[in-house]
Protein backbone atom coordinates (compact mmCIF):
# COMPACT_ATOMS: atom_id res chain seq x y z
CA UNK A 1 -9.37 -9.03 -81.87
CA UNK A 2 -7.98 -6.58 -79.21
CA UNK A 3 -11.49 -5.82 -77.79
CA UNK A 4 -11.63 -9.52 -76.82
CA UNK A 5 -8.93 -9.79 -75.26
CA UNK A 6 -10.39 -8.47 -71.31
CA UNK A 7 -12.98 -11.30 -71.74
CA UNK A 8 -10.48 -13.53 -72.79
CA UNK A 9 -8.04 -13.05 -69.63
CA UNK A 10 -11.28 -13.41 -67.10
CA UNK A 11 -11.97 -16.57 -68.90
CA UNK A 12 -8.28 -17.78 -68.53
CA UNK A 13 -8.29 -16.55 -64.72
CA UNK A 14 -11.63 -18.05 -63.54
CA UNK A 15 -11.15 -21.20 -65.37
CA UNK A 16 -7.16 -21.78 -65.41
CA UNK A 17 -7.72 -25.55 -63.75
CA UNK A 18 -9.99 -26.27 -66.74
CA UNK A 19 -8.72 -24.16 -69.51
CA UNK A 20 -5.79 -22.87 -71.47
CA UNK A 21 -6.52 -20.18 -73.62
CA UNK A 22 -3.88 -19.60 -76.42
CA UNK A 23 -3.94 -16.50 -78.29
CA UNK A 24 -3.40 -17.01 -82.35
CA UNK A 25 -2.63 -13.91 -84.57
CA UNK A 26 -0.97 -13.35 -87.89
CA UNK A 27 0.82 -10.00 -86.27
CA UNK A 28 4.18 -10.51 -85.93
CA UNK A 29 5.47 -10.66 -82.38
CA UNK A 30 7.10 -7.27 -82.35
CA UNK A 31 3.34 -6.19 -83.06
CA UNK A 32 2.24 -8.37 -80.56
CA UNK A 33 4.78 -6.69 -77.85
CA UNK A 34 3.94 -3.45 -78.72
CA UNK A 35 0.04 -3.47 -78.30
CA UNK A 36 -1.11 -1.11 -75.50
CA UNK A 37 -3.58 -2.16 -73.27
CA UNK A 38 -5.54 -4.35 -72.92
CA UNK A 39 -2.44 -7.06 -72.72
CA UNK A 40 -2.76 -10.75 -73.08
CA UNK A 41 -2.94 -12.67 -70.04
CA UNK A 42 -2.06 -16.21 -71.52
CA UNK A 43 0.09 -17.50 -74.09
CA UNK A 44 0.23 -16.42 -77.83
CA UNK A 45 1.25 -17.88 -80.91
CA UNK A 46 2.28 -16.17 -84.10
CA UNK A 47 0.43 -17.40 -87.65
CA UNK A 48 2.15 -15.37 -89.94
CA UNK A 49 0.72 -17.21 -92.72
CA UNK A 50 -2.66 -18.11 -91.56
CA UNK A 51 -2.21 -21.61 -91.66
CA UNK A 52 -3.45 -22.24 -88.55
CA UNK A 53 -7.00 -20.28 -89.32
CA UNK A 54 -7.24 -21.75 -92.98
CA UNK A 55 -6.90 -25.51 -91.50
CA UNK A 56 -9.58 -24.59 -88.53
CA UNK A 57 -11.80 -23.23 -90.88
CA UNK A 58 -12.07 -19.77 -89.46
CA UNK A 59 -13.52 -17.31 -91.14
CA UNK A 60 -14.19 -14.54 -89.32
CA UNK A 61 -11.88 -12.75 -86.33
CA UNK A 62 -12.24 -12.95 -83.77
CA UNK A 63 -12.80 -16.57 -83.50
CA UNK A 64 -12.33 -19.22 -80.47
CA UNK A 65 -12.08 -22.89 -80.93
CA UNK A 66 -12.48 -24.64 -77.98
CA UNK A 67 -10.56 -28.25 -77.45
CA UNK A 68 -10.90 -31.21 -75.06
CA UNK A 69 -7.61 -33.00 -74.04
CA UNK A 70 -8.31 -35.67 -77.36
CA UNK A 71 -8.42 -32.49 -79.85
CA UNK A 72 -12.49 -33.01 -80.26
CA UNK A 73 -13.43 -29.66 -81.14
CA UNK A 74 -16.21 -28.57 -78.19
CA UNK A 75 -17.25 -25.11 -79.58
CA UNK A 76 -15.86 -22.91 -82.61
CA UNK A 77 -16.88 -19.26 -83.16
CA UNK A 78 -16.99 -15.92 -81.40
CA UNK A 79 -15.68 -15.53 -77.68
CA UNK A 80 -18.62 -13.67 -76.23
CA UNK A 81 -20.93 -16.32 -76.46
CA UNK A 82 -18.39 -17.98 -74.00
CA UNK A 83 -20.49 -17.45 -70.85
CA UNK A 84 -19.18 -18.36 -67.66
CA UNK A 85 -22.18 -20.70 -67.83
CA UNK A 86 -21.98 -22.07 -70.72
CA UNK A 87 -18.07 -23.22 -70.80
CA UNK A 88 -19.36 -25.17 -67.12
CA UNK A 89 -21.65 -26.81 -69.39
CA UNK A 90 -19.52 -27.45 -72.00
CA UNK A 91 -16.96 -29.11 -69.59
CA UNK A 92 -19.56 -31.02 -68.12
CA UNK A 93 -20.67 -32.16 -71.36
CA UNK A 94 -17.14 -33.45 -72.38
CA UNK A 95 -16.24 -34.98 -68.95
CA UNK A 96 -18.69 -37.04 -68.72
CA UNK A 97 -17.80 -38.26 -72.50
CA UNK A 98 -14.36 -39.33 -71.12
């Protein structure tokens, strides 16, 4: 969703050592290129299909799915509940799994 997308770039900017966020939408990229602001600050990927959302299990938009570097899923749902806070803790929690 567009109106995530400030929260989204903060997120990417304050934790770019820790974090890659990836942007998934089933617009096509010419939709993509067009949007006004606010513009992505990180990398996007085009799901034409939904494929991608279908195989995560999303069901709702927008939706975050948070990764660690072995593809264990560390949080999936909406973005504002992605405190500042909480995504310390949730590194935290899967650094000292490693």
């Amino acid at each position: 969703s567009r109106q995530s997308l400030p929260e989204l770039n903060v997120l990417q900017r304050t934790f770019s050592t820790n974090l890659v966020v990836v942007g998934v939408t089933t617009n096509s990229e010419a939709d993509v290129q067009q949007m006004k602001e606010p513009k992505p600050e990180f990398v996007s990927a085009m799901d034409a299909k939904g494929k991608l959302s279908a195989a995560a299990g999303v069901t709702s938009v927008p939706c975050v799915l948070l990764l660690d570097r072995k593809g264990d899923v560390l949080y999936q749902g909406h973005p504002a509940a992605l405190t500042g806070k909480r995504l310390e803790h949730l590194f935290s929690a899967a650094s000292a799994r490693q």
